[in-house]
C-alpha atoms as a PDB file:
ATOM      1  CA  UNK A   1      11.647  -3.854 -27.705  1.00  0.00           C
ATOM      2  CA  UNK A   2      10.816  -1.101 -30.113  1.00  0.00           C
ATOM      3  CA  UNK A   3      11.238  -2.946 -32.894  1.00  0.00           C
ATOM      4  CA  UNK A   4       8.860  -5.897 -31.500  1.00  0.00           C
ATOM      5  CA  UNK A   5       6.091  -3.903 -30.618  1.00  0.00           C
ATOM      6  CA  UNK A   6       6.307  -2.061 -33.647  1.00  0.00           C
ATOM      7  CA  UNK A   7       5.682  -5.434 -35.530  1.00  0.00           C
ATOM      8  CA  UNK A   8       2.880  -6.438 -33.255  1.00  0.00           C
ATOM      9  CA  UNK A   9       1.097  -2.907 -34.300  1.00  0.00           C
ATOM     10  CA  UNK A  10       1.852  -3.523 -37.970  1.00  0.00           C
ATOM     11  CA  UNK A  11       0.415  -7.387 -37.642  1.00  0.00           C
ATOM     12  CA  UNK A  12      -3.022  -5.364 -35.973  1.00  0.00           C
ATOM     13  CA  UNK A  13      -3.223  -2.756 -38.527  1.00  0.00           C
ATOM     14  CA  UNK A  14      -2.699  -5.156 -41.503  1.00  0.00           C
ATOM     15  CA  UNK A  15      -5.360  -7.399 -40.183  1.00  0.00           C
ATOM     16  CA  UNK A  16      -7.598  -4.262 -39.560  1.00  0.00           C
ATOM     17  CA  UNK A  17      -7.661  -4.854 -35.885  1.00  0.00           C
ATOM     18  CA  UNK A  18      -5.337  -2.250 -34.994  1.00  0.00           C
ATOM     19  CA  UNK A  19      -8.362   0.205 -34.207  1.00  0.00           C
ATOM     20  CA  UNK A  20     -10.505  -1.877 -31.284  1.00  0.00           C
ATOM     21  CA  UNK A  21      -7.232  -3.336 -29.517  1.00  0.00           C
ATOM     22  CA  UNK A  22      -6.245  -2.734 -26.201  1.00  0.00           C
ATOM     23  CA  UNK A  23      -2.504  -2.921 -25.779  1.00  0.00           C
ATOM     24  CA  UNK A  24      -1.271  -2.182 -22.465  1.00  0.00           C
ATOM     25  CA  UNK A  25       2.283  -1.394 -21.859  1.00  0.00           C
ATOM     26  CA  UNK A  26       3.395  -1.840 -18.326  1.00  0.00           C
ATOM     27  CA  UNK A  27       6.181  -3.069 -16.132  1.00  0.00           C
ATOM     28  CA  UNK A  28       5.879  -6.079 -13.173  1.00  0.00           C
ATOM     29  CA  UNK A  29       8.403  -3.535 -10.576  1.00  0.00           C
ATOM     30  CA  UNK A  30      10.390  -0.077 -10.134  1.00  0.00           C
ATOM     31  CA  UNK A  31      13.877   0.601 -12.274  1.00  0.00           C
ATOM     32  CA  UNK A  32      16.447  -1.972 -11.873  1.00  0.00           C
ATOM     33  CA  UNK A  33      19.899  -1.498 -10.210  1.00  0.00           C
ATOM     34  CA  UNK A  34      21.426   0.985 -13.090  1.00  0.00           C
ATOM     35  CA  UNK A  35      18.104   2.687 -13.721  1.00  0.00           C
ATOM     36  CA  UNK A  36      17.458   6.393 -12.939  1.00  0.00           C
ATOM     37  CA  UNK A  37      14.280   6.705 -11.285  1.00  0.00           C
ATOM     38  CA  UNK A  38      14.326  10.367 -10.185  1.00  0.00           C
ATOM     39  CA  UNK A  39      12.455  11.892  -8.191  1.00  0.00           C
ATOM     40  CA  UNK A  40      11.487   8.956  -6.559  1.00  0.00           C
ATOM     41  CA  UNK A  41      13.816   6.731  -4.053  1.00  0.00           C
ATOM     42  CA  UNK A  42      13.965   3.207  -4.319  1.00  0.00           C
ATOM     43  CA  UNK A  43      14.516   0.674  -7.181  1.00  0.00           C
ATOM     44  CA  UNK A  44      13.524  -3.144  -7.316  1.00  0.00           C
ATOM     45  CA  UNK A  45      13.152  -5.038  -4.267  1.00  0.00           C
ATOM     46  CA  UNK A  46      12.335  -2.160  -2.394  1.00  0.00           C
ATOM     47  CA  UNK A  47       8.724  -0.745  -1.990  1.00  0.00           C
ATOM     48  CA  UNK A  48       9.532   2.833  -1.994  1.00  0.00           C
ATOM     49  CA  UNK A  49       7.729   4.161  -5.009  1.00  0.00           C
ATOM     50  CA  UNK A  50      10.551   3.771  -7.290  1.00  0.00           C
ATOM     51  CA  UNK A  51      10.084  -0.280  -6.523  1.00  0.00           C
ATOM     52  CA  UNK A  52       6.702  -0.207  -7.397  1.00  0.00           C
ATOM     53  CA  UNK A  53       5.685   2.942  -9.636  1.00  0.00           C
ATOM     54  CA  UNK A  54       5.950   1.905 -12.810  1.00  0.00           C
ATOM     55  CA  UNK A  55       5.271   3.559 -16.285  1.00  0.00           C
ATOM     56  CA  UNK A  56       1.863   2.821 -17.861  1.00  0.00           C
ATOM     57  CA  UNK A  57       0.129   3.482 -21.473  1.00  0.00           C
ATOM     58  CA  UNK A  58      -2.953   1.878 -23.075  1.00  0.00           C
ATOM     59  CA  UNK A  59      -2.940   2.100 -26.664  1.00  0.00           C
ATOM     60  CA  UNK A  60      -7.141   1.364 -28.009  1.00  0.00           C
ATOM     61  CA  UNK A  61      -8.095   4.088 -30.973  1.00  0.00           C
ATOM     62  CA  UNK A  62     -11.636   3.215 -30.664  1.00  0.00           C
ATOM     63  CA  UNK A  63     -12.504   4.072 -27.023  1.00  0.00           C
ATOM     64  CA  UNK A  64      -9.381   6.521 -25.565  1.00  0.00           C
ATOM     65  CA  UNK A  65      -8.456   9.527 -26.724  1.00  0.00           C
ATOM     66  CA  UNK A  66      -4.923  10.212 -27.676  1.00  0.00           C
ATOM     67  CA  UNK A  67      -2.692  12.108 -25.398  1.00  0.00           C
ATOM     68  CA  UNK A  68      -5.047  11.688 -22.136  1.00  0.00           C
ATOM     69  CA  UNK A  69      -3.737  11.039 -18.531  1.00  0.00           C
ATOM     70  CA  UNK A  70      -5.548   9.848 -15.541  1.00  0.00           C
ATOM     71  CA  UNK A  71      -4.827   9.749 -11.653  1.00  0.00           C
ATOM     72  CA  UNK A  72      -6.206   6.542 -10.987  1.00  0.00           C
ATOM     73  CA  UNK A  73      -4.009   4.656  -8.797  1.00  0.00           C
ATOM     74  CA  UNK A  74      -3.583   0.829 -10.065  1.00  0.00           C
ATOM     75  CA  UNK A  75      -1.906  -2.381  -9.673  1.00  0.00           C
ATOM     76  CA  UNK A  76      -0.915  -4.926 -12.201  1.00  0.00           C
ATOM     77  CA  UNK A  77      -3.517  -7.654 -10.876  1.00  0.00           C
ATOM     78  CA  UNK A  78      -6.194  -4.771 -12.014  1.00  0.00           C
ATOM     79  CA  UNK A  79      -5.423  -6.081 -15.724  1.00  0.00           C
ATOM     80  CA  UNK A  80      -6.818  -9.228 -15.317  1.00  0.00           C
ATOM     81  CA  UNK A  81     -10.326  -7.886 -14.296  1.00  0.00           C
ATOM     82  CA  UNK A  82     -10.010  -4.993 -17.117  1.00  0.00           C
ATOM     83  CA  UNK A  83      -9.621  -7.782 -20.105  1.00  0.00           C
ATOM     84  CA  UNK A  84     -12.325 -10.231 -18.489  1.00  0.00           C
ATOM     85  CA  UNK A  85     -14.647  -6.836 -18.496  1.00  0.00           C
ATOM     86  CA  UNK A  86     -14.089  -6.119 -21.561  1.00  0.00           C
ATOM     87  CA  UNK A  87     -14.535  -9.774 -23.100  1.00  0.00           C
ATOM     88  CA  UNK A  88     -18.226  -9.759 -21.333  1.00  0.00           C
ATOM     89  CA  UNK A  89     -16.729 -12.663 -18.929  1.00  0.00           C
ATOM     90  CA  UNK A  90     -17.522 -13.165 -15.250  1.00  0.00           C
ATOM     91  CA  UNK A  91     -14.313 -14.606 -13.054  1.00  0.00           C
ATOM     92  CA  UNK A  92     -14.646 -17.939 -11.809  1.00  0.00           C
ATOM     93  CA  UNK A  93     -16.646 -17.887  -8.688  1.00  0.00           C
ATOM     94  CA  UNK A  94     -14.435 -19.813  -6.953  1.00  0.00           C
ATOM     95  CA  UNK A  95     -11.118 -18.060  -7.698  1.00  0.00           C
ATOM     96  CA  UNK A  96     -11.900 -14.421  -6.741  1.00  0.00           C
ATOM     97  CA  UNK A  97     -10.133 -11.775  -7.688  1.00  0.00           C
ATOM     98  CA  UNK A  98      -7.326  -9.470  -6.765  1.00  0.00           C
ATOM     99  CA  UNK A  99      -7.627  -6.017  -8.896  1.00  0.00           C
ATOM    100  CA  UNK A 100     -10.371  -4.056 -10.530  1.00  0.00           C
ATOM    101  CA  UNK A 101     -11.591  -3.359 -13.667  1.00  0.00           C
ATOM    102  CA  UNK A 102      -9.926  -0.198 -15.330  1.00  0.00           C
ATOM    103  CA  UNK A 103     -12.325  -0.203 -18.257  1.00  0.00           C
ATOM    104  CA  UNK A 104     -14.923   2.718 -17.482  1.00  0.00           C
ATOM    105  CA  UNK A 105     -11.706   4.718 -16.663  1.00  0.00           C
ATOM    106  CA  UNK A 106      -9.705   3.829 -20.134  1.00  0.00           C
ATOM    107  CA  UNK A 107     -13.044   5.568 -21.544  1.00  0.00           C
ATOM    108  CA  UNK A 108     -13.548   8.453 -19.061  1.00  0.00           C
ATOM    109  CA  UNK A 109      -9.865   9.086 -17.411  1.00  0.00           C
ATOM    110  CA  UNK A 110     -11.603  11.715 -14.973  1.00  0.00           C
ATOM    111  CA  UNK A 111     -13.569   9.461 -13.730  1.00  0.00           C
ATOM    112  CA  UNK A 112     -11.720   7.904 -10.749  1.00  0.00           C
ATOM    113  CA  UNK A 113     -12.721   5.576  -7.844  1.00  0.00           C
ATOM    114  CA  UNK A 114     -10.906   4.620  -4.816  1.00  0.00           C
ATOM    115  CA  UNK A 115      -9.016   1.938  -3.706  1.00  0.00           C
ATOM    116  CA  UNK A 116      -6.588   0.460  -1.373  1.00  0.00           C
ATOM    117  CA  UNK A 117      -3.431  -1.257  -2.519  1.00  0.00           C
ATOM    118  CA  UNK A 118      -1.379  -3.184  -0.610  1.00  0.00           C
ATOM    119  CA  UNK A 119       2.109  -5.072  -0.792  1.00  0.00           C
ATOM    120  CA  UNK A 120       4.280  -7.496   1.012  1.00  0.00           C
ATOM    121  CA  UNK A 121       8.061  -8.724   0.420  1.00  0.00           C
ATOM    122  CA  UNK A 122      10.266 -11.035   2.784  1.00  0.00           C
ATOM    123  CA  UNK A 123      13.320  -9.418   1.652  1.00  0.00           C
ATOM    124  CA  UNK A 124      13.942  -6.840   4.145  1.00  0.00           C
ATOM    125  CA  UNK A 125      10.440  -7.637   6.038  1.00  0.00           C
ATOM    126  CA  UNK A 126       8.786  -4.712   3.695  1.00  0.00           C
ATOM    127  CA  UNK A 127       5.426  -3.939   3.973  1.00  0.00           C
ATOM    128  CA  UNK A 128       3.069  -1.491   2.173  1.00  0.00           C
ATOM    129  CA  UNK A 129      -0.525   0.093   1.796  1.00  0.00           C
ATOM    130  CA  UNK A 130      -1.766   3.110  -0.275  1.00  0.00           C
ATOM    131  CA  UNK A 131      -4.781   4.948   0.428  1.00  0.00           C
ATOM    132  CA  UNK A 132      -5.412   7.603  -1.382  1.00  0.00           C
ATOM    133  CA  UNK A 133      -2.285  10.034  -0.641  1.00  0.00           C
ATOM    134  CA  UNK A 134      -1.097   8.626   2.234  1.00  0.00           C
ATOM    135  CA  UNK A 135       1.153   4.973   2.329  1.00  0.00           C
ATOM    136  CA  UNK A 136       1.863   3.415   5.324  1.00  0.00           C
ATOM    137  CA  UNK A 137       5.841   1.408   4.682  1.00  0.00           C
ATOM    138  CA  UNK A 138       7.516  -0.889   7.138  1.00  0.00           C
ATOM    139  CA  UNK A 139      11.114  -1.732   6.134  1.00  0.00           C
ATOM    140  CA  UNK A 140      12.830  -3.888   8.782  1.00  0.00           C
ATOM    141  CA  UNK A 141      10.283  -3.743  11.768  1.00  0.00           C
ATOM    142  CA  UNK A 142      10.534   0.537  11.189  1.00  0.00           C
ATOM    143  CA  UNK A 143       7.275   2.018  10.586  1.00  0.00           C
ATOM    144  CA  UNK A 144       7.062   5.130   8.197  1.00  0.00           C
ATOM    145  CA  UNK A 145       3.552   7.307   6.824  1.00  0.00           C
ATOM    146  CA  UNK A 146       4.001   9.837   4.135  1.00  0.00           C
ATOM    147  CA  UNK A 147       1.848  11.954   2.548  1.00  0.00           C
ATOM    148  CA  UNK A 148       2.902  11.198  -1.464  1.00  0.00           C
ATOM    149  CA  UNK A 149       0.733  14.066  -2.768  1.00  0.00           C
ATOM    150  CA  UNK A 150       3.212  16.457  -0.467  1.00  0.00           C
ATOM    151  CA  UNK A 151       6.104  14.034  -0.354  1.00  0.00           C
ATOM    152  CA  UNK A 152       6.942  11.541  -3.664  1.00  0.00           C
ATOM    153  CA  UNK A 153      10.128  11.409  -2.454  1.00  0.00           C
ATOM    154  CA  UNK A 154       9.371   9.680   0.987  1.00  0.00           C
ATOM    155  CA  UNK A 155      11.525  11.645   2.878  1.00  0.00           C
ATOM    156  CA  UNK A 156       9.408  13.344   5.910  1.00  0.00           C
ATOM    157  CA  UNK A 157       8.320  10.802   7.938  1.00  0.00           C
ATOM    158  CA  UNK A 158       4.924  11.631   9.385  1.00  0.00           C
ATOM    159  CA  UNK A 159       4.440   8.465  11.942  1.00  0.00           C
ATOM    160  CA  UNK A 160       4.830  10.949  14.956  1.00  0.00           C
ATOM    161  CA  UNK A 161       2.820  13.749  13.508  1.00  0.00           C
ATOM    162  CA  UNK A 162      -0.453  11.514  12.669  1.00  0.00           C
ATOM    163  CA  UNK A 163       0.021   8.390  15.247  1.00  0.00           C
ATOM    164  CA  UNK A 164      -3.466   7.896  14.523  1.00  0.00           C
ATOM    165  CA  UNK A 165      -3.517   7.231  11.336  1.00  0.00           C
ATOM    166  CA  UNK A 166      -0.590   5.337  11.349  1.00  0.00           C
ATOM    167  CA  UNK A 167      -1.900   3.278  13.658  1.00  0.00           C
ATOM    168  CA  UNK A 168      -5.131   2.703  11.187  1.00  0.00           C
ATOM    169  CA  UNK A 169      -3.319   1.938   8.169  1.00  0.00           C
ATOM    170  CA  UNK A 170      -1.007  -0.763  10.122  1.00  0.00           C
ATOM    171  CA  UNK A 171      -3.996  -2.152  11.028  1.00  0.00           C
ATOM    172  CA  UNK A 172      -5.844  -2.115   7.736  1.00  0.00           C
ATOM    173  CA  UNK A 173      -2.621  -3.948   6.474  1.00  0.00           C
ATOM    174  CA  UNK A 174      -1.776  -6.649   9.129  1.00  0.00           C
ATOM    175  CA  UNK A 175      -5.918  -7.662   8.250  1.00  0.00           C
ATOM    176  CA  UNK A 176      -5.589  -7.837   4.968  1.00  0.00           C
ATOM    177  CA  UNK A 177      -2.330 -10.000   5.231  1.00  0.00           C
ATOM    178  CA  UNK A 178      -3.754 -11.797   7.660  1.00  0.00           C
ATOM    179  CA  UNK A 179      -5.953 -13.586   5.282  1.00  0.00           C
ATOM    180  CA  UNK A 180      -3.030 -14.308   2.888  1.00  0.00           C
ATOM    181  CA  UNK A 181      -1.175 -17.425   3.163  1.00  0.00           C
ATOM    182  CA  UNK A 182       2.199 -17.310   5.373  1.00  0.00           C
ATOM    183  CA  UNK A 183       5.279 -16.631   3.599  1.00  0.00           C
ATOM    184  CA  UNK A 184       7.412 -20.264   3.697  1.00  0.00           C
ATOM    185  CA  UNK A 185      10.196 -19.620   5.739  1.00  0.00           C
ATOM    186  CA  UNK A 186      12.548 -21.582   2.921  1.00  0.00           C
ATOM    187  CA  UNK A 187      11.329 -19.001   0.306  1.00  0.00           C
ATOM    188  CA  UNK A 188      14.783 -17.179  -1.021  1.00  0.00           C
ATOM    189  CA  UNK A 189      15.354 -14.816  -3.589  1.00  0.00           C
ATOM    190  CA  UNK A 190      18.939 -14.285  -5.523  1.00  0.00           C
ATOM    191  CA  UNK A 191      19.453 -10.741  -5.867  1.00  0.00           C
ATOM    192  CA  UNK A 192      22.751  -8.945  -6.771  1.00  0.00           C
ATOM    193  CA  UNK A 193      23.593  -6.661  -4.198  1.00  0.00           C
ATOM    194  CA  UNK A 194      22.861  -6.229  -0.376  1.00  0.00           C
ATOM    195  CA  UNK A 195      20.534  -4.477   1.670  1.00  0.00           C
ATOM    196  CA  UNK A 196      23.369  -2.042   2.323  1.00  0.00           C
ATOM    197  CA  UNK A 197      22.658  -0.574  -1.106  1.00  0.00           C
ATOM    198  CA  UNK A 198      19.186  -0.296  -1.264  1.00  0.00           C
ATOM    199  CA  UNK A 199      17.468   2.854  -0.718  1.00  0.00           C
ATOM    200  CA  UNK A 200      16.891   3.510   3.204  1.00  0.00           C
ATOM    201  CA  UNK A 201      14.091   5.851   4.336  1.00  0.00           C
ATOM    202  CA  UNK A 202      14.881   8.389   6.622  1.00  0.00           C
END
């Protein structure tokens, strides 16, 4: 991988294009099955944060500084909007879409806006939603709330402690999946171990 990117760069700076190109580094889910992804619990196929935090840089010389970091909270599908901003082109009206543009953050990393993300897998009937610090996680019909700003380790359950909220965030979720299409009940996934060694909240 190091060796491909580093001939991608090359290809940009001998063309002169290295300096007003966004590259975006990125991964599609959490560590695999032999990855490390301490402090966090939970791996692919799980959406504990270490299923679904994943590492991010964005490489463009001519409109971020070097060495910056931002707290913006982001999903892949946010890509898409971020290179149609940039190329000055609207999405199709009729296919709307599913992330945000990152561009005015790239520029100003302090300047953050907020959003709700929101997940769904039929393995292990997982559901998720982030709001600000607070994710709402249900993992085989067992409902969990932590706090990730206190807890990144989603350990401390807080469903009993704020039954309110919990009961909000379930709610925002089940509405936005309601307008999702149903999961087909033939759809399978091949994965190579059991639920008995993924990551279980406690």
């Amino acid at each position: 991988m190091d060796e491909g990117i580093g001939r991608i760069i090359q290809a940009l700076e001998d063309t002169g294009a290295g300096e007003d190109t966004l590259i975006v580094f990125t991964s599609d889910n959490g560590g695999e099955r032999f990855s490390d992804t301490w402090p966090l619990m939970g791996k692919k196929m799980d959406l504990l944060e270490g299923g679904i935090r994943v590492p991010l840089i964005a490489h463009w010389p001519a409109r971020i500084a070097p060495g910056g970091t931002t707290a913006q909270q982001a999903i892949t599908m946010d890509w898409v909007a971020t290179f149609l901003d940039l190329a000055g082109v609207p999405p199709h009206p009729d296919y709307p879409l599913d992330g945000c543009s990152l561009l005015g953050v790239l520029s100003e990393p302090g300047q953050t806006f907020q959003r709700d993300l929101f997940w769904r897998m039929k393995y292990r009937d997982q559901a998720a939603y982030r709001r600000g610090d607070w994710k709402y996680l249900s993992i085989e019909g067992n409902h969990y709330l932590f706090n990730l700003a206190r807890d990144e380790r989603e350990r401390a359950n807080q469903a009993k402690r704020e039954p309110g909220r919990l009961a909000d965030m379930r709610a925002r979720f089940e509405a936005w999946a309601a307008t999702l299409p149903q999961i087909p009940p033939d759809a399978n996934a091949e994965i190579p171990y059991s639920s008995a060694d993924m990551a279980q909240p406690s």
